[in-house]
Protein backbone atom coordinates (compact mmCIF):
# COMPACT_ATOMS: atom_id res chain seq x y z
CA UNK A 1 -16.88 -0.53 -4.28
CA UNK A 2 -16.83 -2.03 -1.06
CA UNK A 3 -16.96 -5.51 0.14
CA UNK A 4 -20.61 -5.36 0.93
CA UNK A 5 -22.01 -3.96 -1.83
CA UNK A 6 -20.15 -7.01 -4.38
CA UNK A 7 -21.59 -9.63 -2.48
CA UNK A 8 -24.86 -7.88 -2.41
CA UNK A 9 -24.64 -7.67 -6.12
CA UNK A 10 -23.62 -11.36 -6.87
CA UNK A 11 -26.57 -12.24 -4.43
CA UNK A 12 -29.08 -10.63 -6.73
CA UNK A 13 -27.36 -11.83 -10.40
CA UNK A 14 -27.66 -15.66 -8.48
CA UNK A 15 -31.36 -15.05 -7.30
CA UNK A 16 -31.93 -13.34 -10.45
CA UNK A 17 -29.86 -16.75 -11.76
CA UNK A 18 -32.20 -19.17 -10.00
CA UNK A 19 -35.55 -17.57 -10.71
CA UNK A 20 -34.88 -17.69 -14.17
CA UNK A 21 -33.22 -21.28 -14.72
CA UNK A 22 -35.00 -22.92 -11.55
CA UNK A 23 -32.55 -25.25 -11.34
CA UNK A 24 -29.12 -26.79 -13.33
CA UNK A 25 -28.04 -30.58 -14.68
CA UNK A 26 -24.86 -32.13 -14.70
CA UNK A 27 -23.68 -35.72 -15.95
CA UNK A 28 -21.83 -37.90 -13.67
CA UNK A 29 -20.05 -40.53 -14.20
CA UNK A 30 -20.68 -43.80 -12.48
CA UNK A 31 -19.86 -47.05 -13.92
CA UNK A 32 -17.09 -48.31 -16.67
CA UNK A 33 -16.50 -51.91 -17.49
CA UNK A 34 -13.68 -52.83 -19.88
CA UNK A 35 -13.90 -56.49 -21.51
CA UNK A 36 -11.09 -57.11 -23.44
CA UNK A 37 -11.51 -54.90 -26.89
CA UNK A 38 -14.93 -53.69 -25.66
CA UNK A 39 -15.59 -50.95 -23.53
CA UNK A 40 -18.94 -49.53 -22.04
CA UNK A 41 -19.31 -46.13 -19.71
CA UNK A 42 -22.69 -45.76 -18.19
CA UNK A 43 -23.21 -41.73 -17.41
CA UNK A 44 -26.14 -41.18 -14.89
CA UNK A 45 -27.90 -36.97 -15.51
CA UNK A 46 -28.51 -35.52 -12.23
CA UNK A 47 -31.21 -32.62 -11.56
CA UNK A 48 -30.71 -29.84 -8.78
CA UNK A 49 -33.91 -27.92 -8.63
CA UNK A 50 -33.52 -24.82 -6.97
CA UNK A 51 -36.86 -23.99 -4.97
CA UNK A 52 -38.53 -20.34 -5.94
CA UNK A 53 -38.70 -19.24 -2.45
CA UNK A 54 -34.72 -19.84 -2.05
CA UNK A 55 -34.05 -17.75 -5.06
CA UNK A 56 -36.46 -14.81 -3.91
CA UNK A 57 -35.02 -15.04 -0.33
CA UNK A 58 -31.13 -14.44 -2.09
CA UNK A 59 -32.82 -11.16 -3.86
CA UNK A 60 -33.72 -9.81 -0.77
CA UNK A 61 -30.82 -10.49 0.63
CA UNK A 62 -28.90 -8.71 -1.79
CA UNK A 63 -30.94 -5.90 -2.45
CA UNK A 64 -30.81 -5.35 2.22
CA UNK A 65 -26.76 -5.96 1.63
CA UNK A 66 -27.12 -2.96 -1.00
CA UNK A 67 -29.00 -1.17 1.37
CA UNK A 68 -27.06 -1.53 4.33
CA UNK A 69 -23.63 -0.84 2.72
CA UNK A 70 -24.71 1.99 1.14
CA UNK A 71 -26.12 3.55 4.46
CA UNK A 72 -22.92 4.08 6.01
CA UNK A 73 -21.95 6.29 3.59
């Protein structure tokens, strides 16, 4: 497979990806305090939405990758 035609695929699978899930989470850490024997860690969630039109304009992009590489043929 060419060069093309991968990153065509992996656009798809990750518009595919963000259609699906609309968006991931992660936990970040932000704060500790230590005081003496007691310790406290405050972890702050963050939210990435990822917007339907961005994950529909990654398809396409894909799929004309696909297109395009296999063309030359």
């Amino acid at each position: 497979m060419k060069t093309v035609k991968i990153v065509g695929i992996i656009l798809i699978i990750g518009g595919i990806l963000g259609v699906v899930f609309g968006g991931f989470s992660y936990t970040k850490k932000t704060q500790e305090i230590k005081m003496g024997p007691m310790e406290m860690t405050i972890k702050d969630k963050q939210t990435v939405d990822i917007p339907m039109w961005a994950s529909i304009s990654v398809m396409v992009l894909g799929g004309a990758l696909l297109f395009l590489g296999s063309k030359k043929n």
